[in-house]
Protein backbone atom coordinates (compact mmCIF):
# COMPACT_ATOMS: atom_id res chain seq x y z
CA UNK A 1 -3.81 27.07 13.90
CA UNK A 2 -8.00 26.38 14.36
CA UNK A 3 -8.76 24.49 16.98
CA UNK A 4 -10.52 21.95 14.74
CA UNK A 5 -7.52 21.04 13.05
CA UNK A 6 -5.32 21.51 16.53
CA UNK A 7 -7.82 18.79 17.93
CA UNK A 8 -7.61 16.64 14.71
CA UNK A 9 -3.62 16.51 15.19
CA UNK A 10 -4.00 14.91 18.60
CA UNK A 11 -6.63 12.53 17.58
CA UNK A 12 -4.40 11.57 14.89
CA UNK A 13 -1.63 11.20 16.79
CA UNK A 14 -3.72 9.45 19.74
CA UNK A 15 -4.91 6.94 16.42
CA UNK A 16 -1.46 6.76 15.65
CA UNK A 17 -0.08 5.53 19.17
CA UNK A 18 -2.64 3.14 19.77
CA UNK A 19 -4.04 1.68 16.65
CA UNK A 20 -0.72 1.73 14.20
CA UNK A 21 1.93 1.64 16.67
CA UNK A 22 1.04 0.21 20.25
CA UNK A 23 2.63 2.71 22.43
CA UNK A 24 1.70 3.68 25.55
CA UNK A 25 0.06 7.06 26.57
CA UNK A 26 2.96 8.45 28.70
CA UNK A 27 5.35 8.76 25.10
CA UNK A 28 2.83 10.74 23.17
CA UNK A 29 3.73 11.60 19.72
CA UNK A 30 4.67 15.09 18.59
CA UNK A 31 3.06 15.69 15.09
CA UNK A 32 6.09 17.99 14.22
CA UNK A 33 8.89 15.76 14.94
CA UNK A 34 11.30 16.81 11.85
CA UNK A 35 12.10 16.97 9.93
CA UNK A 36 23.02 6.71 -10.72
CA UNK A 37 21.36 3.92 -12.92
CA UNK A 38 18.49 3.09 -12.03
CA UNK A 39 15.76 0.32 -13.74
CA UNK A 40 14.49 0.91 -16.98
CA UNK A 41 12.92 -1.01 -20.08
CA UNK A 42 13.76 -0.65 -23.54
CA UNK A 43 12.06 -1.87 -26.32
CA UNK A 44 14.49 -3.76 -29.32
CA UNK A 45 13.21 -4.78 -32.57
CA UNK A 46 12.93 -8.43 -33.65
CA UNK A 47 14.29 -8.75 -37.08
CA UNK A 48 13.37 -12.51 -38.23
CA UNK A 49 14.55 -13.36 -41.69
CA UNK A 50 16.67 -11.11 -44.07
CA UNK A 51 15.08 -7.80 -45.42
CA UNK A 52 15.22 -7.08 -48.65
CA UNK A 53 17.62 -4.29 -49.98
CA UNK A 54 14.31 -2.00 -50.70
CA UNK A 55 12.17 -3.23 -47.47
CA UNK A 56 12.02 -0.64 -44.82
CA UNK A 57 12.21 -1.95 -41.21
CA UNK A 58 8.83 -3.95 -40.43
CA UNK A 59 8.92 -5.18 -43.93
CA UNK A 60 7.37 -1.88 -45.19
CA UNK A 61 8.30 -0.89 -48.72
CA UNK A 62 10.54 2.15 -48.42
CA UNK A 63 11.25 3.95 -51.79
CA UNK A 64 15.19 4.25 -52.61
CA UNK A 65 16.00 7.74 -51.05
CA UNK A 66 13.66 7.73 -48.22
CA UNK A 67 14.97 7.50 -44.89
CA UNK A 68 13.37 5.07 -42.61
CA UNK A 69 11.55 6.45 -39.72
CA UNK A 70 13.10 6.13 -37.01
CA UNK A 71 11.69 4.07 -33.59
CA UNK A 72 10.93 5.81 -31.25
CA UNK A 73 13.24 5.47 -28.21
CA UNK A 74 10.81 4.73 -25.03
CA UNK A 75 10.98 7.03 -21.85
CA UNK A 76 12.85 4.92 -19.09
CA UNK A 77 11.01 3.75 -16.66
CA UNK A 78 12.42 3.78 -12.74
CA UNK A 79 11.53 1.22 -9.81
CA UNK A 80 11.06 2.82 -6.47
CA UNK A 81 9.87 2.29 -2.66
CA UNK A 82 8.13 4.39 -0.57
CA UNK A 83 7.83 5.26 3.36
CA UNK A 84 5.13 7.31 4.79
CA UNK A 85 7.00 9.11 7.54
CA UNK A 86 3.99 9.72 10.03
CA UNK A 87 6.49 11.96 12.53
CA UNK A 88 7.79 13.65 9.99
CA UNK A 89 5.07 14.94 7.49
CA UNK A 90 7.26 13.81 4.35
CA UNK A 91 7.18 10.54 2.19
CA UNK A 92 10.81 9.14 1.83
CA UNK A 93 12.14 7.68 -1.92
CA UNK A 94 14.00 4.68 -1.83
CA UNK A 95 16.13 3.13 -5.00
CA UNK A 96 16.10 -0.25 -4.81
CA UNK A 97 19.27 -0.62 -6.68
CA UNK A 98 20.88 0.96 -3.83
CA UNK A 99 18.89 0.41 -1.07
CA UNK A 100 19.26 4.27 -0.53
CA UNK A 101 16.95 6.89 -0.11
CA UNK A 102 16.97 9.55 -2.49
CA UNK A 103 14.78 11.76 -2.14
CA UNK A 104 12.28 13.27 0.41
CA UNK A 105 8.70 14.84 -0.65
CA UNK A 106 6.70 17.11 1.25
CA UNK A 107 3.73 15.99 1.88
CA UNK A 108 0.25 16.45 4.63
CA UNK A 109 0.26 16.31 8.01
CA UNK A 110 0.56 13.12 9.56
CA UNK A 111 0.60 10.53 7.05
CA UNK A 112 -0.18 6.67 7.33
CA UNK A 113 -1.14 4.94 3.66
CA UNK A 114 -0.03 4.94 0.51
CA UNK A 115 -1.16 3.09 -2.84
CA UNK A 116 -0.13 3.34 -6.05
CA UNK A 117 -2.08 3.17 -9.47
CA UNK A 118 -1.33 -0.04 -11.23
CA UNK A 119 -0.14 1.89 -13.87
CA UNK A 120 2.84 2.89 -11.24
CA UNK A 121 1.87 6.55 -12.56
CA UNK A 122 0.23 7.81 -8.84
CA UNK A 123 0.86 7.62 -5.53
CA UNK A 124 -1.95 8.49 -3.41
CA UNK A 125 -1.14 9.45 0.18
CA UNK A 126 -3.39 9.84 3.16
CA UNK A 127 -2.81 12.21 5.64
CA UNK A 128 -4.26 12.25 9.08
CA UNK A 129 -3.80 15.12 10.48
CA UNK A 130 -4.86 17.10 8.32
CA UNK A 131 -7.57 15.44 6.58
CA UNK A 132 -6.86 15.42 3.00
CA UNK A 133 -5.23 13.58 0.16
CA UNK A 134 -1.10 14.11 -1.53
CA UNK A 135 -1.31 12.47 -4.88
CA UNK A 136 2.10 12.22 -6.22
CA UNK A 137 3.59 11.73 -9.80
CA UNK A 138 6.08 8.77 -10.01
CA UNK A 139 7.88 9.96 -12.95
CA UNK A 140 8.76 13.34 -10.98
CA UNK A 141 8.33 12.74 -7.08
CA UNK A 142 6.35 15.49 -6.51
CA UNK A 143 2.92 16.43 -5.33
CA UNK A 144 0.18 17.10 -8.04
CA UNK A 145 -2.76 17.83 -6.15
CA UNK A 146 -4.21 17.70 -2.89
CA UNK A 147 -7.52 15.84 -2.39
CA UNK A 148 -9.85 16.70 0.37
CA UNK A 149 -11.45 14.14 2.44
CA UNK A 150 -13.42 12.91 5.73
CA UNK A 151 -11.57 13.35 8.77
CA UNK A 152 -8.93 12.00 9.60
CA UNK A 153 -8.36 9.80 6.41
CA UNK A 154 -5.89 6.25 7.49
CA UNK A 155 -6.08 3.63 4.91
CA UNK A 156 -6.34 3.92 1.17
CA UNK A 157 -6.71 1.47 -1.68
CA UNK A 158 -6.67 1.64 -5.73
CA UNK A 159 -9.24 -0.37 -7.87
CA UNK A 160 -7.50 -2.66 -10.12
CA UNK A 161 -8.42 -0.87 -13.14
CA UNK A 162 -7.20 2.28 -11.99
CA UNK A 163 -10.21 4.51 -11.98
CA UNK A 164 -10.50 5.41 -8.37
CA UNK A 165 -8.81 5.64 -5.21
CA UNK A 166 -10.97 4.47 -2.28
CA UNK A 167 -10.30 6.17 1.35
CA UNK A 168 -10.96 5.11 4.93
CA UNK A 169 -11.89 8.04 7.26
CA UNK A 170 -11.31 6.92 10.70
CA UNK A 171 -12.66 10.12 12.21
CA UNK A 172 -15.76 9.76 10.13
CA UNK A 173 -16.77 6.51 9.79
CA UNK A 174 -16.83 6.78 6.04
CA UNK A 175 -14.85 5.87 2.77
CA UNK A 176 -14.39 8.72 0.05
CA UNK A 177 -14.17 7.43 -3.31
CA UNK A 178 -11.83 9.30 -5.45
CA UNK A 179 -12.37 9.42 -9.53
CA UNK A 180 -8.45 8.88 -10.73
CA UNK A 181 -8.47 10.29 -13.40
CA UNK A 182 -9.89 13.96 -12.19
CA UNK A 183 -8.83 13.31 -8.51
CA UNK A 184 -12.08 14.43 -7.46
CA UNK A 185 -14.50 12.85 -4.79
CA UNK A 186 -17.57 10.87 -6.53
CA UNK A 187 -19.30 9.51 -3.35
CA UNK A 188 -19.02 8.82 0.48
CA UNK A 189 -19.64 5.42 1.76
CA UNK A 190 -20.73 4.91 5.30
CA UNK A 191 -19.08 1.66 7.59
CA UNK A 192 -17.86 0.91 10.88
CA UNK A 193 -16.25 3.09 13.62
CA UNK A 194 -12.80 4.05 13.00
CA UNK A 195 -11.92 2.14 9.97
CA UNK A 196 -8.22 1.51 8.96
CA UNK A 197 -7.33 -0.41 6.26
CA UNK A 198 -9.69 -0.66 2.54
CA UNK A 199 -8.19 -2.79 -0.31
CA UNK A 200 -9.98 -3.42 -3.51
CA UNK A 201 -9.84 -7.13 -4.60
CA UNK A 202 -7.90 -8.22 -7.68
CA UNK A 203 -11.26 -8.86 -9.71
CA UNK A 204 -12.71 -5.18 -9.01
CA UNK A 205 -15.74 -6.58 -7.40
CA UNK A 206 -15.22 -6.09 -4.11
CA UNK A 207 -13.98 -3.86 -0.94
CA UNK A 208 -13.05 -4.90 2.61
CA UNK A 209 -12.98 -1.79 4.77
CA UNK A 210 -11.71 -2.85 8.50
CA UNK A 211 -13.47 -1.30 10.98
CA UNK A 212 -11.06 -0.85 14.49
CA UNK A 213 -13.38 -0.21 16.91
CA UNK A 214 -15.86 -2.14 15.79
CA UNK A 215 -14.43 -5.41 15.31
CA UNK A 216 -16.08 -5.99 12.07
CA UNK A 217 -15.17 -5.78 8.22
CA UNK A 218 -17.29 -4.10 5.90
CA UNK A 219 -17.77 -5.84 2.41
CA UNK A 220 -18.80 -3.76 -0.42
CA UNK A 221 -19.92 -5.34 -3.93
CA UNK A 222 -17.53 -3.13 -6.06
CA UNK A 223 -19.76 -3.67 -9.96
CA UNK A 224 -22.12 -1.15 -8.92
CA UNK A 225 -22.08 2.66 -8.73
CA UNK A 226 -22.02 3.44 -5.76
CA UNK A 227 -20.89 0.13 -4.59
CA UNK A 228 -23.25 -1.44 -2.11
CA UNK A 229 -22.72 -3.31 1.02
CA UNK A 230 -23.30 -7.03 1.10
CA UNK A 231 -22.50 -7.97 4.44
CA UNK A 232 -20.54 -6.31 7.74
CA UNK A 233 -18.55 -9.37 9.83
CA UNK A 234 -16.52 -10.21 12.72
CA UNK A 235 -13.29 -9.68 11.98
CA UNK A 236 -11.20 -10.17 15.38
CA UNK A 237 -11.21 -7.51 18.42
CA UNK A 238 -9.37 -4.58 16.44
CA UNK A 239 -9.24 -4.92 12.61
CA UNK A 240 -6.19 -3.15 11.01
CA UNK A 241 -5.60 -3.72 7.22
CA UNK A 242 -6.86 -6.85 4.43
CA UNK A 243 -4.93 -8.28 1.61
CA UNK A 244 -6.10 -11.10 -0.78
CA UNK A 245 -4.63 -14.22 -2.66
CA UNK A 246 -4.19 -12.87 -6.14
CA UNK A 247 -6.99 -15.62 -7.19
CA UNK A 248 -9.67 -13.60 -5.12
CA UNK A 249 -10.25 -16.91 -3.19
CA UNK A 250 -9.09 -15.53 0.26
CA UNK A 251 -9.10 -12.21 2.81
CA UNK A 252 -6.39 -11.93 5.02
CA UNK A 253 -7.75 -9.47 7.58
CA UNK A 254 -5.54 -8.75 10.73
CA UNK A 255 -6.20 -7.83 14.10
CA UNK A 256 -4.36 -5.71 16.56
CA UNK A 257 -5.13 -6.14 20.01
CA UNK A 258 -5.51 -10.10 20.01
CA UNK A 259 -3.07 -10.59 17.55
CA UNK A 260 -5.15 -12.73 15.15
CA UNK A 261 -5.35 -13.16 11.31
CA UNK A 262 -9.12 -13.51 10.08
CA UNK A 263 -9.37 -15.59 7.17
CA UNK A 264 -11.89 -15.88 4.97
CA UNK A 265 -13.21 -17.43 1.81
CA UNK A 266 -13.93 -14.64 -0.31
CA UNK A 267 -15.91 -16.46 -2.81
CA UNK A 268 -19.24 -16.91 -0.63
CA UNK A 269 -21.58 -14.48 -0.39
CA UNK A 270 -21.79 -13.24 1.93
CA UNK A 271 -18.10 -14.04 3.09
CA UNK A 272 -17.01 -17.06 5.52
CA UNK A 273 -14.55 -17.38 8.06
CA UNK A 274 -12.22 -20.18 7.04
CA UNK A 275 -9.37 -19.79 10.19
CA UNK A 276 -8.33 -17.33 12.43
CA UNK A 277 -4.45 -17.65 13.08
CA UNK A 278 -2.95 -16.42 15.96
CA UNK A 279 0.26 -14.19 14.98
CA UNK A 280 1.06 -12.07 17.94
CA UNK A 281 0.03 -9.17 19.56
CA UNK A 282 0.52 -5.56 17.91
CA UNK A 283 -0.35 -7.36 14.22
CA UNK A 284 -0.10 -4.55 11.67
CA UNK A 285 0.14 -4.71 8.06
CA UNK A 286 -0.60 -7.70 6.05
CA UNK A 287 0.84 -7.91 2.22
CA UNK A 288 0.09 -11.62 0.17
CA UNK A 289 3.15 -12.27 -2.41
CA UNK A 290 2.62 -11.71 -5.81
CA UNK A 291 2.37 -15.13 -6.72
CA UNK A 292 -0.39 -15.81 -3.78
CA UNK A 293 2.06 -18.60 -1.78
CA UNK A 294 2.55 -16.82 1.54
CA UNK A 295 1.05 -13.70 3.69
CA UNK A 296 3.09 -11.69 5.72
CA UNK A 297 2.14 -9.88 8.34
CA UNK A 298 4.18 -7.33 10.69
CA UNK A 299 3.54 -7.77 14.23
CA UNK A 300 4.49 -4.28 16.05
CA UNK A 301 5.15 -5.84 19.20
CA UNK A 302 6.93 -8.11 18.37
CA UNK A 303 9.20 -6.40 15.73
CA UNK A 304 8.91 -9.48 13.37
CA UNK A 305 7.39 -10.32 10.17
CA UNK A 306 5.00 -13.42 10.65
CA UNK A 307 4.92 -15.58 6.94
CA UNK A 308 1.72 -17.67 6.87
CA UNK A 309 1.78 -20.00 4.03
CA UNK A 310 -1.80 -19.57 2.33
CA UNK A 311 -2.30 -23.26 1.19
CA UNK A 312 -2.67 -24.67 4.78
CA UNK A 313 -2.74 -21.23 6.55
CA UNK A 314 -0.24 -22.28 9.03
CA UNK A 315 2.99 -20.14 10.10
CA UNK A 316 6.20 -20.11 9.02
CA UNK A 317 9.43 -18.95 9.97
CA UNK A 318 9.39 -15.31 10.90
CA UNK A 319 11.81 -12.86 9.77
CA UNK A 320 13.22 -10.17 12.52
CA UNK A 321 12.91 -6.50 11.62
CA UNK A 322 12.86 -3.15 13.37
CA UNK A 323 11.38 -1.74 16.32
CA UNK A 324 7.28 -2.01 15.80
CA UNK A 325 6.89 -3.21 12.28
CA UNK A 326 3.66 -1.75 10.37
CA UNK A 327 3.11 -2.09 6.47
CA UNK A 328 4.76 -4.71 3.88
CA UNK A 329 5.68 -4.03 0.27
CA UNK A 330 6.43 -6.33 -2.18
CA UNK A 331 8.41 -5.85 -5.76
CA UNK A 332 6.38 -6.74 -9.19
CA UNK A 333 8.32 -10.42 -8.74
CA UNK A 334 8.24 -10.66 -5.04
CA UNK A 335 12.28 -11.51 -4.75
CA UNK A 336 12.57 -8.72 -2.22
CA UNK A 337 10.26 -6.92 0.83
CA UNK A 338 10.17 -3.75 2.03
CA UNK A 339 8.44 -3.17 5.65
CA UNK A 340 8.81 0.75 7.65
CA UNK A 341 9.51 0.31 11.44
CA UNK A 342 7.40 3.04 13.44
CA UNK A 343 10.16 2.94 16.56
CA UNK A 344 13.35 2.73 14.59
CA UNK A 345 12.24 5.38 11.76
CA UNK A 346 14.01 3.16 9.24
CA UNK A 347 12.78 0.19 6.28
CA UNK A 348 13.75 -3.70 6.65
CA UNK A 349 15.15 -4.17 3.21
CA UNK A 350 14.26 -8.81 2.51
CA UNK A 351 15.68 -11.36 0.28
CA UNK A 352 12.37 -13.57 -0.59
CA UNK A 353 14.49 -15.79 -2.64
CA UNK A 354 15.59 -17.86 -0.03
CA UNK A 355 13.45 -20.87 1.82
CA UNK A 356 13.87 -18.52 4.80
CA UNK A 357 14.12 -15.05 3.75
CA UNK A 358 17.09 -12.71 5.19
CA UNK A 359 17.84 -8.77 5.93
CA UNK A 360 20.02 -7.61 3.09
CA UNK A 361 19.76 -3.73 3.98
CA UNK A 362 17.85 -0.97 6.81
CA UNK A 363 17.48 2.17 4.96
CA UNK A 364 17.05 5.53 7.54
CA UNK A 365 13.90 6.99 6.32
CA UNK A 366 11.80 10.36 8.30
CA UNK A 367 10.51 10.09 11.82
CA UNK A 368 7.85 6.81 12.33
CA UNK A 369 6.96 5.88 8.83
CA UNK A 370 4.16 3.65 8.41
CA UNK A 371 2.82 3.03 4.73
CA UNK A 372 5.17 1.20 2.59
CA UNK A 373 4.80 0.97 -1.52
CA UNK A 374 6.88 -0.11 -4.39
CA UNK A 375 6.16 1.54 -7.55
CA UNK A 376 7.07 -0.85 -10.45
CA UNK A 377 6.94 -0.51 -14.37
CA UNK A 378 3.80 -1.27 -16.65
């Protein structure tokens, strides 16, 4: 081993301990710590009316004799959630119907983020320690391609549309964007120092980068080539990760080491601060539901979920998780959550169908996982 990438480990474990988890610098992290029916849609036909004797299906005319083609029976498509396991260089598979894991893939060193395409095809991995990109195919759980990047990549984020992959380099300062459909690196966008989390907004035209150490928030104006940066904000003492109301109208930016949610009104330009809401200290991960009502937010130190209920931005009852809580995932209908726990090396399995939502399952995953996804069907 070099003693670039030796020195990249340790940073990435240092970034790790400090930024992601909130441990202390007497437990250092080892980088090499170790080690059915499922959902599918099928298409039926919708016969309205009779047909007559000589009408093929469709109502096409089908000479006597001639067999009807026949329909095409649709590959299956299969829902799954997935851990970044950080200690263990591997991203677990989960099957929802089971709340089991399945499978384990191979992946770089180090990982943290994961986001999938929104046509649930690719999942795009970052790994830290070793500075590059796993892109894996859903339909087979295995690694495609490897992508490099800046150093030590930590957040990553998929345009809506599903043409590139955008990629925080906390090492670097930079974001590499990623073309999708080549999985090749287009451009290199320079922000804050150490930047974490980088989300795309539901409209395409933007990017919030969060820059750590710099207690800011880059904003990019995403309808350009290469997009451009419209404003760099305050954004609490130690920004983490951003998620947005699926209406574009609001950021949700969190804040590690004074425990506050930044929120702003994302239809300004530049941006403005609406509230900041105090959530505890050690706040990780932030995930809106799919239908916009709440955002939850994992608070490491804490090991709970905070729920802040995005009409009036005020909190709601927590849910208790695992040991240091990092990154929220949500299903296509946001009836159940998903959330990795660094300390326990397991994932919170949540009915959301309740007024107060309740643990229905912990799934063992690798060593310290961090990102969380769910990969659903088109």
């Amino acid at each position: 081993m070099s003693q670039r990438i030796l020195s990249t480990s340790i940073f990435a474990s240092t970034l790790a301990c400090f930024v992601l988890a909130g441990c202390h610098s007497s437990t250092p992290i080892s980088p090499m710590m170790r080690d059915a029916p499922t959902h599918a849609t099928r298409h039926a036909q919708n016969l309205n009316g009779e047909q007559d004797e000589n009408e093929g299906p469709q109502g096409e005319d089908n000479e006597e004799g001639e067999e009807p083609s026949p329909t095409p029976t649709p590959s299956p498509c299969h829902l799954f959630a997935y851990a970044a396991n950080f200690g263990s260089n591997t991203v677990t598979v989960i099957d929802p119907t089971t709340n089991t894991a399945t499978a384990t893939i191979p992946v770089g060193t180090q990982p943290i983020e994961e986001a999938v395409t929104p046509d649930h095809s690719k999942l795009y991995v970052t790994n830290s320690g070793s500075s590059n990109v796993s892109v894996i195919d859903t339909s087979s759980n295995s690694v495609t391609t490897t992508i490099p990047t800046g150093a030590i990549p930590a957040g990553v984020g998929v345009s809506p549309d599903g043409t590139k992959a955008f990629v925080s380099n906390a090492g670097s300062n930079t974001v590499t964007v990623i073309d999708t459909a080549s999985n090749s690196v287009i451009a290199t966008l320079a922000v804050g120092s150490n930047p974490i989390g980088v989300r795309v907004t539901p409209n395409n035209q933007r990017i919030y980068v969060a820059n750590f150490l710099s207690g800011t928030v880059s904003v990019f104006n995403n309808t350009v080539f290469p997009p451009a940066l419209i404003a760099t904000l305050p954004a609490g003492a130690s920004p983490v990760t951003v998620d947005y109301t699926p209406d574009n109208a609001k950021a949700y930016v969190t804040s590690r080491n004074d425990g506050v949610v930044t929120v702003f009104n994302n239809l300004t330009t530049p941006p403005t601060v609406l509230t900041t809401i105090f959530v505890g200290i050690g706040a990780q991960g932030v995930r809106v539901t799919p239908d916009g009502t709440q955002a939850w937010v994992a608070v490491a130190n804490l090991g709970l979920l905070q729920r802040i209920l995005t009409a009036t931005n005020t909190l709601l009852t927590p849910v208790s998780v695992g040991a240091a809580p990092q990154r929220i995932a949500f299903n296509q209908t946001g009836t159940t959550a998903y959330n990795t726990n660094f300390n326990s090396g397991t994932v919170t399995v949540i009915n959301n169908t309740l007024p107060t939502p309740v643990t229905t399952a912990t799934v063992p995953v690798g060593n310290n996982p961090i990102g969380m996804e769910f990969k659903g069907c088109p």
